[in-house]
PDB file of N, CA and C in Angstrom:
ATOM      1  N   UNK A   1     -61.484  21.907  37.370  1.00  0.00           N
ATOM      2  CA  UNK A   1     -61.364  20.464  37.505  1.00  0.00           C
ATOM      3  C   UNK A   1     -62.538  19.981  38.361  1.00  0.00           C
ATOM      4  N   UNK A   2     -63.091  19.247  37.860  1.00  0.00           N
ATOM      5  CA  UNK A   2     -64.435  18.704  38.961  1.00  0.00           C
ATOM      6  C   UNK A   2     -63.754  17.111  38.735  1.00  0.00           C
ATOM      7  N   UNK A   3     -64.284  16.480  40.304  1.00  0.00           N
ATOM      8  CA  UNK A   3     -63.930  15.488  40.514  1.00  0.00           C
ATOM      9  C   UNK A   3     -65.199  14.877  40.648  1.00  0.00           C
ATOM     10  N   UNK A   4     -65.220  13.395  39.952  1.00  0.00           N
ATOM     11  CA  UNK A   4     -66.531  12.787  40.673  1.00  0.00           C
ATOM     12  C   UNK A   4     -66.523  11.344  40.627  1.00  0.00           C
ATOM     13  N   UNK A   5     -66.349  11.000  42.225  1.00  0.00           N
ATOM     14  CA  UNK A   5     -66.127   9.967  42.543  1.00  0.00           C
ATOM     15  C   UNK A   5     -66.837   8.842  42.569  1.00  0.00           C
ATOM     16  N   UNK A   6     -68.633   9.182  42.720  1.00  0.00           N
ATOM     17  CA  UNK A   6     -69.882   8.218  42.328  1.00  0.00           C
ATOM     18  C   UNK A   6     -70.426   8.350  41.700  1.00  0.00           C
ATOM     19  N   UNK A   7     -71.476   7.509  40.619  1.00  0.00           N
ATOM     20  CA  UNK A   7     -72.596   7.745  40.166  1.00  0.00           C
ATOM     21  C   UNK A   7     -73.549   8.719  40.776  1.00  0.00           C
ATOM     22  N   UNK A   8     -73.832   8.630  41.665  1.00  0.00           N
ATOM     23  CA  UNK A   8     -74.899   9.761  42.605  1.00  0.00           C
ATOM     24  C   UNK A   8     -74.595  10.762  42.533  1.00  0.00           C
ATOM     25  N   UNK A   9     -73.062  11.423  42.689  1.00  0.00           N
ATOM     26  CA  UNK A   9     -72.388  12.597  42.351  1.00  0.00           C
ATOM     27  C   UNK A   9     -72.853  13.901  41.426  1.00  0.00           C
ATOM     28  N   UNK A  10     -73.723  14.791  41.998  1.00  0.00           N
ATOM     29  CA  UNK A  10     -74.175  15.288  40.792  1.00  0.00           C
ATOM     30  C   UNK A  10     -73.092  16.057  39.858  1.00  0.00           C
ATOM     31  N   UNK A  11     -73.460  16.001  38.516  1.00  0.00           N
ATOM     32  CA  UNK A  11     -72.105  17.228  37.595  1.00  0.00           C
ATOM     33  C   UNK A  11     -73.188  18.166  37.171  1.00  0.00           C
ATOM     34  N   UNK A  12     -72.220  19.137  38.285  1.00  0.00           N
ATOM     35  CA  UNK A  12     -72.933  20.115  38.063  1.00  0.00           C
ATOM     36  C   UNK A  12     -71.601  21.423  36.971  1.00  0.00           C
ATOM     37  N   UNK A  13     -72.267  20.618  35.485  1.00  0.00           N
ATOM     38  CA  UNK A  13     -71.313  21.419  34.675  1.00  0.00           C
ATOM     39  C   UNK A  13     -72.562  21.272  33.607  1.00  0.00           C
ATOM     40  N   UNK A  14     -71.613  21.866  32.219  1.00  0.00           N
ATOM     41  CA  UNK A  14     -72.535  21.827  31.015  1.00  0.00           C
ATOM     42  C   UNK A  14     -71.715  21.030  29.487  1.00  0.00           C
ATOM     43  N   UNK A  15     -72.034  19.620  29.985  1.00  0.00           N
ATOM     44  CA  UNK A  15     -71.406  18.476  29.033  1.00  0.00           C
ATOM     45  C   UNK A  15     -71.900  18.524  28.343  1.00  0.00           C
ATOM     46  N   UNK A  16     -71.521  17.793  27.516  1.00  0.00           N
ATOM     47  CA  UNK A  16     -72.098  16.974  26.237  1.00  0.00           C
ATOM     48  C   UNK A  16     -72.892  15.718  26.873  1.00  0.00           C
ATOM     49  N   UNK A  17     -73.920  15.422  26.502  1.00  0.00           N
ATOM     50  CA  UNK A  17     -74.802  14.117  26.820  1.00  0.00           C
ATOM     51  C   UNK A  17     -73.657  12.981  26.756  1.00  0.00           C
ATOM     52  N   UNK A  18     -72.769  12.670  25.588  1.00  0.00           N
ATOM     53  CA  UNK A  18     -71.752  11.739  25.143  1.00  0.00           C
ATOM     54  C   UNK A  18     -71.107  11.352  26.442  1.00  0.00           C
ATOM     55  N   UNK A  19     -70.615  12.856  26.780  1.00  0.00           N
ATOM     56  CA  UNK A  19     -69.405  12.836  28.022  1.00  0.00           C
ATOM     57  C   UNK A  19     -70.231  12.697  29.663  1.00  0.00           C
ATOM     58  N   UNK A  20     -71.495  12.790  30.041  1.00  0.00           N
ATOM     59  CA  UNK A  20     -72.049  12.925  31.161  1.00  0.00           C
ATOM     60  C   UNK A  20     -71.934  11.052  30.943  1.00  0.00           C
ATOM     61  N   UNK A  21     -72.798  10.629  29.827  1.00  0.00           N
ATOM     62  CA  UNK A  21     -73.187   8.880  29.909  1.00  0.00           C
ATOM     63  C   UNK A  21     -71.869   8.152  30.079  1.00  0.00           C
ATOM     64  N   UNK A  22     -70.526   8.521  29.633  1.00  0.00           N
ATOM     65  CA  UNK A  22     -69.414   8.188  29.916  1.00  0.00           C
ATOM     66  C   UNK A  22     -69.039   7.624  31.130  1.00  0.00           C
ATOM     67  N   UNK A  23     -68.955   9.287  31.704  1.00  0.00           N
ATOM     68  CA  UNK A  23     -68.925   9.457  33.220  1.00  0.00           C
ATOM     69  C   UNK A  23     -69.881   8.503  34.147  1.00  0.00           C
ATOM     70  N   UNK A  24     -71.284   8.786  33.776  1.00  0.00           N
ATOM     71  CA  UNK A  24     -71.969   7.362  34.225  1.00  0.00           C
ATOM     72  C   UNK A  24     -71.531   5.989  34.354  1.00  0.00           C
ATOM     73  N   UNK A  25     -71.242   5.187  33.128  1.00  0.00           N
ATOM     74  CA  UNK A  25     -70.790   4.238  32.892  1.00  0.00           C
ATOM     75  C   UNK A  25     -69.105   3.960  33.800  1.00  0.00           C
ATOM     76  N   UNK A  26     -68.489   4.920  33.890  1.00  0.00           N
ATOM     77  CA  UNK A  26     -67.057   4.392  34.641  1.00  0.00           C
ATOM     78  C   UNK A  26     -67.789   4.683  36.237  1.00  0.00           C
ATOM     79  N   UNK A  27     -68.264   5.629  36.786  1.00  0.00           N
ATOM     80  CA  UNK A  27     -68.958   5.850  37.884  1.00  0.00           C
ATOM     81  C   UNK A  27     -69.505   4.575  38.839  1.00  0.00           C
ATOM     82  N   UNK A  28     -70.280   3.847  37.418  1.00  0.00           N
ATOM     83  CA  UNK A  28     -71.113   2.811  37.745  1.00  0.00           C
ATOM     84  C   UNK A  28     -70.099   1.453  38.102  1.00  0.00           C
ATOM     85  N   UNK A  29     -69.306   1.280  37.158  1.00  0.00           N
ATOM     86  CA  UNK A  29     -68.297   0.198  37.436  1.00  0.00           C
ATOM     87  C   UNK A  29     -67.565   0.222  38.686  1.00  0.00           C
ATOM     88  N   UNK A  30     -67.070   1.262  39.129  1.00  0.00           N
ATOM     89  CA  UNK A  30     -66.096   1.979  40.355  1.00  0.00           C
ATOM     90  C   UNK A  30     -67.113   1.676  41.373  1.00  0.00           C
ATOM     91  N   UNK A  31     -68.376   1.878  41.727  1.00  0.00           N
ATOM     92  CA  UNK A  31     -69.705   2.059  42.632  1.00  0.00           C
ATOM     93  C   UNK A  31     -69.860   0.108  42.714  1.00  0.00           C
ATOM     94  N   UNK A  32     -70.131  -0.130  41.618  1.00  0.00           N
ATOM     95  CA  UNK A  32     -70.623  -1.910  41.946  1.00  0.00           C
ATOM     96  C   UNK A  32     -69.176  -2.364  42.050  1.00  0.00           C
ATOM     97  N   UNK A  33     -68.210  -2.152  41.879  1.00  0.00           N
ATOM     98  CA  UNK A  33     -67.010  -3.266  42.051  1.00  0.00           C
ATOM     99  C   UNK A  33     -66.270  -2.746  43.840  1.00  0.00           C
ATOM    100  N   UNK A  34     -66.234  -1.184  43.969  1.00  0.00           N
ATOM    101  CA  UNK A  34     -65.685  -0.637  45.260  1.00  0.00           C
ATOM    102  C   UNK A  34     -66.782  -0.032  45.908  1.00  0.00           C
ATOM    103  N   UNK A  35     -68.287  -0.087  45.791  1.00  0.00           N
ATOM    104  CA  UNK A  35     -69.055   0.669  46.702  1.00  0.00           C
ATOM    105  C   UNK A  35     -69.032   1.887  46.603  1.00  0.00           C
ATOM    106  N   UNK A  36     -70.491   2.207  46.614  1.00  0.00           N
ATOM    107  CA  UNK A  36     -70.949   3.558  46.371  1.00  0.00           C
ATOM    108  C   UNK A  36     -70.695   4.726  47.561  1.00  0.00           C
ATOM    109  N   UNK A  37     -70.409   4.138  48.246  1.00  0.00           N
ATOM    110  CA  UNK A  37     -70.014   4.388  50.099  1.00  0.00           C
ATOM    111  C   UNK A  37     -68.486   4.917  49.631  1.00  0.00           C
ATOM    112  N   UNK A  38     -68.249   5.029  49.313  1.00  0.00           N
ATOM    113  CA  UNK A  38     -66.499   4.479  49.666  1.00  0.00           C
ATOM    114  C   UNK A  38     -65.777   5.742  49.533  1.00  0.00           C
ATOM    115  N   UNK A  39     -65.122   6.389  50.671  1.00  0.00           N
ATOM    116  CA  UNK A  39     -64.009   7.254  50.412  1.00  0.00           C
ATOM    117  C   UNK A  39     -62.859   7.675  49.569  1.00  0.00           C
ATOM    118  N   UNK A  40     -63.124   8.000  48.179  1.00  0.00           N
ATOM    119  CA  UNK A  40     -61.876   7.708  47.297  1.00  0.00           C
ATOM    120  C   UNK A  40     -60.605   8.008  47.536  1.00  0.00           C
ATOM    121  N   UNK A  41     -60.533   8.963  48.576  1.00  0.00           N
ATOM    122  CA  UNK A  41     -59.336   9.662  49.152  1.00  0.00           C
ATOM    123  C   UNK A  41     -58.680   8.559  50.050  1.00  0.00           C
ATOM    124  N   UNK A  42     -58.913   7.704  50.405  1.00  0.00           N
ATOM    125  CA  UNK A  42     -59.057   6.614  50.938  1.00  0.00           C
ATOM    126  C   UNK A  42     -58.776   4.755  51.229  1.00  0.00           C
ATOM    127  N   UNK A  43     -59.831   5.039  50.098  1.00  0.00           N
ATOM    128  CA  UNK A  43     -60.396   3.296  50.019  1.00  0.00           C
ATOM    129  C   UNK A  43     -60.244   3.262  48.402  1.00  0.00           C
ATOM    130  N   UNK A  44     -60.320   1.860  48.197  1.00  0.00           N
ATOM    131  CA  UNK A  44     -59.891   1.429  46.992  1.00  0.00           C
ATOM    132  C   UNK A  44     -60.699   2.048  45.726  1.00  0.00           C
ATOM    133  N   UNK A  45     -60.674   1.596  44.503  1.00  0.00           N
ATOM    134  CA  UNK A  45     -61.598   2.149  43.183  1.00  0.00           C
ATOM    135  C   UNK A  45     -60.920   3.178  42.687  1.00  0.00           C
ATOM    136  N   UNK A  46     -61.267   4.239  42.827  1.00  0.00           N
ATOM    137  CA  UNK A  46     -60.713   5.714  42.124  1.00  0.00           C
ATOM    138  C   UNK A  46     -61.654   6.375  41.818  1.00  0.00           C
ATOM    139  N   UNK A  47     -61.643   7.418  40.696  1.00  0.00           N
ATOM    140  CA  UNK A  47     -62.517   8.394  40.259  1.00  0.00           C
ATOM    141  C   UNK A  47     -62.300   9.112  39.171  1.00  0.00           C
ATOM    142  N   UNK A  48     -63.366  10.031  38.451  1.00  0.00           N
ATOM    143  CA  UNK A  48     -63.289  10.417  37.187  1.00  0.00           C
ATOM    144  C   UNK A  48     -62.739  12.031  37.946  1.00  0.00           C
ATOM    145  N   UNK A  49     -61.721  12.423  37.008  1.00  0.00           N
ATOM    146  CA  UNK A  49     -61.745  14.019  37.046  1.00  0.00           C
ATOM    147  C   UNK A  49     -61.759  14.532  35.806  1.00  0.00           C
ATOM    148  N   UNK A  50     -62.572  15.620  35.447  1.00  0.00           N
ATOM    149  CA  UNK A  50     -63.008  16.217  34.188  1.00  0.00           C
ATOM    150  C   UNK A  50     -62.182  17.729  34.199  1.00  0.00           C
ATOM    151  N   UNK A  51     -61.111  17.806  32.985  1.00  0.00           N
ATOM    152  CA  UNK A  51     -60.828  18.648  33.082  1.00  0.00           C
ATOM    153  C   UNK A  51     -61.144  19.854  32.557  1.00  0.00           C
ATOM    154  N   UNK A  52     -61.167  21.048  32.875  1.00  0.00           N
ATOM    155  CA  UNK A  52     -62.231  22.104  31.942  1.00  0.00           C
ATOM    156  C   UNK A  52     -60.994  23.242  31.770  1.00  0.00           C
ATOM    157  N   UNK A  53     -59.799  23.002  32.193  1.00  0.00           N
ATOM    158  CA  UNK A  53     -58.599  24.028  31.687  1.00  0.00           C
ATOM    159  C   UNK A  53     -57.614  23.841  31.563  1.00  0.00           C
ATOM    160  N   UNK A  54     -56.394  24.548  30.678  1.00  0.00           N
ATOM    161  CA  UNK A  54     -55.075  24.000  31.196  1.00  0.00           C
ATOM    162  C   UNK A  54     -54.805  24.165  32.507  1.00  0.00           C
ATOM    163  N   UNK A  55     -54.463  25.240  33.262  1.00  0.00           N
ATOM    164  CA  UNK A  55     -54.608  24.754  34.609  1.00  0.00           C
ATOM    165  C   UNK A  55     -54.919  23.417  35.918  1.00  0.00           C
ATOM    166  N   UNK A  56     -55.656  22.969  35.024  1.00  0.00           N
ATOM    167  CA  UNK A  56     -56.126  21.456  35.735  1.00  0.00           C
ATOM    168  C   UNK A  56     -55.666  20.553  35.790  1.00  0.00           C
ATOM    169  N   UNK A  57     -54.776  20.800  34.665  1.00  0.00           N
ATOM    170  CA  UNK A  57     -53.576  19.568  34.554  1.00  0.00           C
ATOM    171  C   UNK A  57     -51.904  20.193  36.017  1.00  0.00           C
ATOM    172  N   UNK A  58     -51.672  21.681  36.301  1.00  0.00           N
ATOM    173  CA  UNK A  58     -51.289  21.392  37.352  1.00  0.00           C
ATOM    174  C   UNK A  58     -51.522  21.147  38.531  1.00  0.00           C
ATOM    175  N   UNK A  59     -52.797  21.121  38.889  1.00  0.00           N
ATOM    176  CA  UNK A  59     -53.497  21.009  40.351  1.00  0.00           C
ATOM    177  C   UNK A  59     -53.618  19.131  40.193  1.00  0.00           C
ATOM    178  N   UNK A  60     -53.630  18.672  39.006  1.00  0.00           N
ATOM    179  CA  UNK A  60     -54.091  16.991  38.872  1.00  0.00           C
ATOM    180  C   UNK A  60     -52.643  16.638  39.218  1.00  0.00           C
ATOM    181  N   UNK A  61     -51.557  17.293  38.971  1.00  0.00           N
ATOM    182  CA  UNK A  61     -49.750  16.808  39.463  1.00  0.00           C
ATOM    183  C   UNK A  61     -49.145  17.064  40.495  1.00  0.00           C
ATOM    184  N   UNK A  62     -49.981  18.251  41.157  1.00  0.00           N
ATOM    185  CA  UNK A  62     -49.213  18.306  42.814  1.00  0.00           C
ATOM    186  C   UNK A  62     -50.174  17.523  43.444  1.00  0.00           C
ATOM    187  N   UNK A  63     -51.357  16.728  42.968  1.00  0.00           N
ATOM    188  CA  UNK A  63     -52.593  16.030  43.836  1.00  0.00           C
ATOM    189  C   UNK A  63     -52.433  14.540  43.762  1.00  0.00           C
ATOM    190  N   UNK A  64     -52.512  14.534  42.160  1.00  0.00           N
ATOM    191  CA  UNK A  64     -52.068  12.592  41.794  1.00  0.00           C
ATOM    192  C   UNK A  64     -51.085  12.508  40.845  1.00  0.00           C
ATOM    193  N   UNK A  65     -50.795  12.862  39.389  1.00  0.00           N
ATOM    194  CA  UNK A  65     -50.324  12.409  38.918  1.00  0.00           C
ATOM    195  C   UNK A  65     -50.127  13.534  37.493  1.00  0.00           C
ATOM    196  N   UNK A  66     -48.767  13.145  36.893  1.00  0.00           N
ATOM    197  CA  UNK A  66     -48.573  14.387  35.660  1.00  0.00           C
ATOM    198  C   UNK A  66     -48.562  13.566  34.623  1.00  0.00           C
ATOM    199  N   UNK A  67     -49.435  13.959  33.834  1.00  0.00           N
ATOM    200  CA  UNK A  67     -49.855  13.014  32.569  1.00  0.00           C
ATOM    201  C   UNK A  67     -49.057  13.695  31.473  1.00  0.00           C
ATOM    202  N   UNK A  68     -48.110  13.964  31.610  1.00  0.00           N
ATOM    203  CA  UNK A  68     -46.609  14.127  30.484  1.00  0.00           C
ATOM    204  C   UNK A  68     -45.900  12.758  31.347  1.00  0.00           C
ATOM    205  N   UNK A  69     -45.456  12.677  32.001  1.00  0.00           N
ATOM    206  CA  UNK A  69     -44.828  11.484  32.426  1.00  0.00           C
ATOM    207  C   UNK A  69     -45.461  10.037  32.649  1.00  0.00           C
ATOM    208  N   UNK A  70     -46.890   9.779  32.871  1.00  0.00           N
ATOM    209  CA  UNK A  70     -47.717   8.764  33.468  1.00  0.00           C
ATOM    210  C   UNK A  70     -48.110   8.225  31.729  1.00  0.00           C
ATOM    211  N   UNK A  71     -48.038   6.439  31.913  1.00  0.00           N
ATOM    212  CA  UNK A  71     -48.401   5.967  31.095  1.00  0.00           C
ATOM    213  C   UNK A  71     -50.103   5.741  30.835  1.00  0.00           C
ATOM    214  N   UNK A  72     -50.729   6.063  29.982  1.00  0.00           N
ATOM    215  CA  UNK A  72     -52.253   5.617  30.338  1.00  0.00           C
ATOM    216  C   UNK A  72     -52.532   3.984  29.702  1.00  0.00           C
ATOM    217  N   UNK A  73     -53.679   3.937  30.341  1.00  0.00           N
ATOM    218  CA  UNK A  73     -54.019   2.134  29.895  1.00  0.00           C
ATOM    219  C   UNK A  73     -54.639   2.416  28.355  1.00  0.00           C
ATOM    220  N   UNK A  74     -55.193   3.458  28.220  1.00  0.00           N
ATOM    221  CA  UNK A  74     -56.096   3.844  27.423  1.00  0.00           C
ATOM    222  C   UNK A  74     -56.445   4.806  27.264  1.00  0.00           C
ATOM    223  N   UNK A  75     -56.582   5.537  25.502  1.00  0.00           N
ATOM    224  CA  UNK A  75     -57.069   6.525  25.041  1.00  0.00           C
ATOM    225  C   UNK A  75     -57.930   6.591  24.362  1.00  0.00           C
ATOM    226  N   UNK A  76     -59.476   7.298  24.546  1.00  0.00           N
ATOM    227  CA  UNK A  76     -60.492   7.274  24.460  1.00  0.00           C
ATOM    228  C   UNK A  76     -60.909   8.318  23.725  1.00  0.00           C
ATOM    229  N   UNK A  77     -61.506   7.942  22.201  1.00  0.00           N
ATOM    230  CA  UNK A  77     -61.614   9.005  21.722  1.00  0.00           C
ATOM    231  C   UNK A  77     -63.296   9.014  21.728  1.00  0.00           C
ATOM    232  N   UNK A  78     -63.871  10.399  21.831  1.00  0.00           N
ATOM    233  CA  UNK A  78     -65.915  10.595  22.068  1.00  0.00           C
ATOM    234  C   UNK A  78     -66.394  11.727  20.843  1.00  0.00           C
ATOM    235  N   UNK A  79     -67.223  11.331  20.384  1.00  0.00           N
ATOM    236  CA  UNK A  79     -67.028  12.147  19.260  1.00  0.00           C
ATOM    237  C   UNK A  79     -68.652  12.915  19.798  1.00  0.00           C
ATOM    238  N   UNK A  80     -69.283  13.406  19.929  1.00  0.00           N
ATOM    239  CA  UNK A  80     -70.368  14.294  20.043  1.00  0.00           C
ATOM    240  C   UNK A  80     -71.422  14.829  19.736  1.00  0.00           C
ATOM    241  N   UNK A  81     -72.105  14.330  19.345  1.00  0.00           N
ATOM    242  CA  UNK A  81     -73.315  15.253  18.500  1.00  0.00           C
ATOM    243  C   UNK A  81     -73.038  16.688  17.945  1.00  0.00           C
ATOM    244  N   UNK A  82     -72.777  16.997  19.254  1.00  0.00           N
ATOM    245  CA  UNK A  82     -72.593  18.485  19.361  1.00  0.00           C
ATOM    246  C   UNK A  82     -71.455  19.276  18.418  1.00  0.00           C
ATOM    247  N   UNK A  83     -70.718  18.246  17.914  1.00  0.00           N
ATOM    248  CA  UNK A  83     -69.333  18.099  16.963  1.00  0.00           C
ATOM    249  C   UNK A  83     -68.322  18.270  17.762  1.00  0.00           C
ATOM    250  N   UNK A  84     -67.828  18.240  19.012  1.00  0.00           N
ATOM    251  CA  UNK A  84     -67.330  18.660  19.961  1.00  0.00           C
ATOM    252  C   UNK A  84     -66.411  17.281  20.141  1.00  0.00           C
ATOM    253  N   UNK A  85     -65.261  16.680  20.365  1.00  0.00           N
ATOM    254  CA  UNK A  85     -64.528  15.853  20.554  1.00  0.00           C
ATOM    255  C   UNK A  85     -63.597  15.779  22.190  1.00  0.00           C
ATOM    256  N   UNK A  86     -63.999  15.098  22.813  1.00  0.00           N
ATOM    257  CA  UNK A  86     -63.666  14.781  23.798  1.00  0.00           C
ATOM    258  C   UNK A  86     -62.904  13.444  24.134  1.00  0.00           C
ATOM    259  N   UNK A  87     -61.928  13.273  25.186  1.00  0.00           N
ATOM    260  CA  UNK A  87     -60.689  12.227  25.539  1.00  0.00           C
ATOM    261  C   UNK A  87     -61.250  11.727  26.603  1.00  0.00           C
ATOM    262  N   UNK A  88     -61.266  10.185  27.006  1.00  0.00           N
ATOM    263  CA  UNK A  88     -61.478   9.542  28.141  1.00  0.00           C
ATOM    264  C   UNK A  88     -59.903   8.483  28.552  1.00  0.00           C
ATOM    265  N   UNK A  89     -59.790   9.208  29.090  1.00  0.00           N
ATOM    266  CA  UNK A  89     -58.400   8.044  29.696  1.00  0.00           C
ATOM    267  C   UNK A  89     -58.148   7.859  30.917  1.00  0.00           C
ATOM    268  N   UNK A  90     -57.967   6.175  30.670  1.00  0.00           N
ATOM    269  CA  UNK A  90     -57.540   5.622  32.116  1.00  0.00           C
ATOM    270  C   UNK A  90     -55.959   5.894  32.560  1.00  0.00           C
ATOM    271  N   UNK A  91     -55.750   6.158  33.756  1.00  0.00           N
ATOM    272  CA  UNK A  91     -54.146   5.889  34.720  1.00  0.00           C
ATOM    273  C   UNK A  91     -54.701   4.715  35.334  1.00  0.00           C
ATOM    274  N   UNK A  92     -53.875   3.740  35.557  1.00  0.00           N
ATOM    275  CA  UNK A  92     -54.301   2.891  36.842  1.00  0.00           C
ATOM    276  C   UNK A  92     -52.961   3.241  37.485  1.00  0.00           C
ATOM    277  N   UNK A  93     -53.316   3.663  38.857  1.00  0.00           N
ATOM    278  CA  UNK A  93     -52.105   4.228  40.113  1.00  0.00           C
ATOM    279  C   UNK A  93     -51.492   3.178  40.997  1.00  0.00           C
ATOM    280  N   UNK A  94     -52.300   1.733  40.897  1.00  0.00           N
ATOM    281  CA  UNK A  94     -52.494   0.679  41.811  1.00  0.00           C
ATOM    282  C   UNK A  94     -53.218  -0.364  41.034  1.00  0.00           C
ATOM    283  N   UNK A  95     -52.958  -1.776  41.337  1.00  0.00           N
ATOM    284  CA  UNK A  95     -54.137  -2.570  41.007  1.00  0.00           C
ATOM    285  C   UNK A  95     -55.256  -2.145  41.410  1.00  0.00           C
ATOM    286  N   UNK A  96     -55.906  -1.498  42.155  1.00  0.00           N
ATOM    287  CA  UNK A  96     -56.961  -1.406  42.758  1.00  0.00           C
ATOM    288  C   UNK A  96     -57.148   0.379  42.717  1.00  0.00           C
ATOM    289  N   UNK A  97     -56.929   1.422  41.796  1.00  0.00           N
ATOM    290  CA  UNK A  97     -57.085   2.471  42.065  1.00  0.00           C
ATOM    291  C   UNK A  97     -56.353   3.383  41.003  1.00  0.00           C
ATOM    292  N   UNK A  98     -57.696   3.586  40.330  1.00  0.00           N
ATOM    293  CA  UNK A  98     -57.850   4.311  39.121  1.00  0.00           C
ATOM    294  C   UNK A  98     -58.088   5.540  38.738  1.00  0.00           C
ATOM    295  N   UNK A  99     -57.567   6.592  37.950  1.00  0.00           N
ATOM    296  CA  UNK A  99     -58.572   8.235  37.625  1.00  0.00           C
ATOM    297  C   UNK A  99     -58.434   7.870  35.762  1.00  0.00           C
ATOM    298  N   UNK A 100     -59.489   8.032  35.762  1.00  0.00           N
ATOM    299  CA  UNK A 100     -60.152   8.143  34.421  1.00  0.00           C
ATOM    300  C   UNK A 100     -60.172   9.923  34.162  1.00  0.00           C
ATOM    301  N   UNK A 101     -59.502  10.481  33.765  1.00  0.00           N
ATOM    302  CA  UNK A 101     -59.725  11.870  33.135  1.00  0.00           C
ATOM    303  C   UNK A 101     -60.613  12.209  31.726  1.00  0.00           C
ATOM    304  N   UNK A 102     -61.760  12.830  31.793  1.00  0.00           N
ATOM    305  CA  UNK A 102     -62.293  12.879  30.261  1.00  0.00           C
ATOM    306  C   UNK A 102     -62.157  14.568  29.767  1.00  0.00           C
ATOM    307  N   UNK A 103     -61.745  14.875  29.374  1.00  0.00           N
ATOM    308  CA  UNK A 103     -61.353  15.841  28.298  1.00  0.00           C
ATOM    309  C   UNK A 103     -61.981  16.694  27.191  1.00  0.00           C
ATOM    310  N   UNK A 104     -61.777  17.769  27.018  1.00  0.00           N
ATOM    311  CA  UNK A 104     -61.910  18.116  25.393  1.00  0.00           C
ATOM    312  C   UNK A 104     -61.060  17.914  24.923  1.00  0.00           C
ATOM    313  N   UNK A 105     -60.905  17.516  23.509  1.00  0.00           N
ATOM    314  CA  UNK A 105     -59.623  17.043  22.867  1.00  0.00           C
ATOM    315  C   UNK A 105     -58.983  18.235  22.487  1.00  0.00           C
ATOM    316  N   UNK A 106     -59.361  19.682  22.782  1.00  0.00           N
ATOM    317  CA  UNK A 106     -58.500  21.037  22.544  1.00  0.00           C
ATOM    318  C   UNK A 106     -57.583  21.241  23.981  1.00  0.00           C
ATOM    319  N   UNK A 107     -57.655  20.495  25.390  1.00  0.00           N
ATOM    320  CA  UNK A 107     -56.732  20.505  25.847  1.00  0.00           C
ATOM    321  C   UNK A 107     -55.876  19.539  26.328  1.00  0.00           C
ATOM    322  N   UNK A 108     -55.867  18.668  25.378  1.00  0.00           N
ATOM    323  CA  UNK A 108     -55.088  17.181  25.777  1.00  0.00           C
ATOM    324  C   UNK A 108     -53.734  17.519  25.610  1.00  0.00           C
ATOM    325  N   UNK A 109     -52.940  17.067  26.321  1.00  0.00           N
ATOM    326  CA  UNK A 109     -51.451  17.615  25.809  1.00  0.00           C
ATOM    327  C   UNK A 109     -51.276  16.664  24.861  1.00  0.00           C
ATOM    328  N   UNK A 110     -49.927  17.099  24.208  1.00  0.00           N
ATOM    329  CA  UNK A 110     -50.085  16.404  22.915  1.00  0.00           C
ATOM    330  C   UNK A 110     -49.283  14.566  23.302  1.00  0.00           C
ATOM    331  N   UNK A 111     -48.886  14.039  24.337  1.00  0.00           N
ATOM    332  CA  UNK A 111     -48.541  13.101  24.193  1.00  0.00           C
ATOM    333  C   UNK A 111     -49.702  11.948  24.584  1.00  0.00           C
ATOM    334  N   UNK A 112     -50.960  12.715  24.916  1.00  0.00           N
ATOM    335  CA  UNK A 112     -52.141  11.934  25.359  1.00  0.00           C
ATOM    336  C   UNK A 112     -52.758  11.592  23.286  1.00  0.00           C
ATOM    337  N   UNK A 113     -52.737  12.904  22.836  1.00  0.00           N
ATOM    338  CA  UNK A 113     -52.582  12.605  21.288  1.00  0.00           C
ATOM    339  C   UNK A 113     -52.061  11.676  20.294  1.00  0.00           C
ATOM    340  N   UNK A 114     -51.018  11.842  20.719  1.00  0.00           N
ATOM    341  CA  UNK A 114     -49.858  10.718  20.049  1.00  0.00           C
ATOM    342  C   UNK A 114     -50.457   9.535  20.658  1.00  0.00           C
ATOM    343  N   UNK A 115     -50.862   9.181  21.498  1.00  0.00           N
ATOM    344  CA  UNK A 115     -50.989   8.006  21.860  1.00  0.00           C
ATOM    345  C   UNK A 115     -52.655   7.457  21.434  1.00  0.00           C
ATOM    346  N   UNK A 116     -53.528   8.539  21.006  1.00  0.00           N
ATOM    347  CA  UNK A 116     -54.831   8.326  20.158  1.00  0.00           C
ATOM    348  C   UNK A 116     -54.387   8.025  19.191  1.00  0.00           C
ATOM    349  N   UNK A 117     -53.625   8.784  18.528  1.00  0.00           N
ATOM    350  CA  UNK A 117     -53.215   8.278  16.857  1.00  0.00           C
ATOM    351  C   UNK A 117     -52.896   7.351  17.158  1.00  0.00           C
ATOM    352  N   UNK A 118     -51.851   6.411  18.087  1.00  0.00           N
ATOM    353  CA  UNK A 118     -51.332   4.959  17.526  1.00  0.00           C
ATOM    354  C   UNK A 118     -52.549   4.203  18.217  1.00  0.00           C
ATOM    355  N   UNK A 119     -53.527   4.242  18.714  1.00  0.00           N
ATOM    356  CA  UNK A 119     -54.837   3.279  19.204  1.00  0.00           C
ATOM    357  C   UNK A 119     -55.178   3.175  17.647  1.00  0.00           C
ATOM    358  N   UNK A 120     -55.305   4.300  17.113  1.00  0.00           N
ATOM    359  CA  UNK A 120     -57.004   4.409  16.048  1.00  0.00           C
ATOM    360  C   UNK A 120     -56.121   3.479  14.645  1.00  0.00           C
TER     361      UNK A 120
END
């Protein structure tokens, strides 16, 4: 599970271009609306966590939140160059405090699924 709370934040993983510019783009919104400064543990905004196992989904439920039970605002489907399909979804926890999780779509549980099929 890598967490990354700013734009500046380096990811130090091996994405897809699709899924890094993603991450940029919510990074960037979170940074100009709550400050690039800002303690997410903390202070308002939130942050992206990228999950890279099943495992990650229990360390993301004893930390914030279990996405079998949590409604999302939104399911985000990324399709890849690479042919590789990846999930971007928002929780909002608070008016003011968000985790955007982005995904491969091989470990989404399946009710993050169900809920792509009824978007598309």
């Amino acid at each position: 599970m890598i967490k990354i709370p700013h734009e500046h934040t380096p990811i130090n993983a091996d994405l897809p271009k699709e899924v890094i510019d993603r991450i940029k783009q919510i990074t960037s919104v979170l940074d100009e609306s709550y400050g690039s400064h800002r303690n997410p543990a903390n202070d308002l905004g939130g942050f992206v966590v990228v999950i890279e196992s099943p495992s990650d989904f229990e360390s993301l439920q004893n930390d914030f939140l279990d996405v079998r039970d949590a409604s999302a605002e939104y399911v985000d489907r990324l399709d890849c160059e690479s042919g590789e399909s990846w999930l971007s979804v928002l929780y909002l926890l608070s008016s003011d405090f968000a985790i955007n999780l982005i995904m491969p779509i091989t470990l989404a549980p399946q009710p993050l699924l169900e809920e792509l099929e009824r978007t598309q």
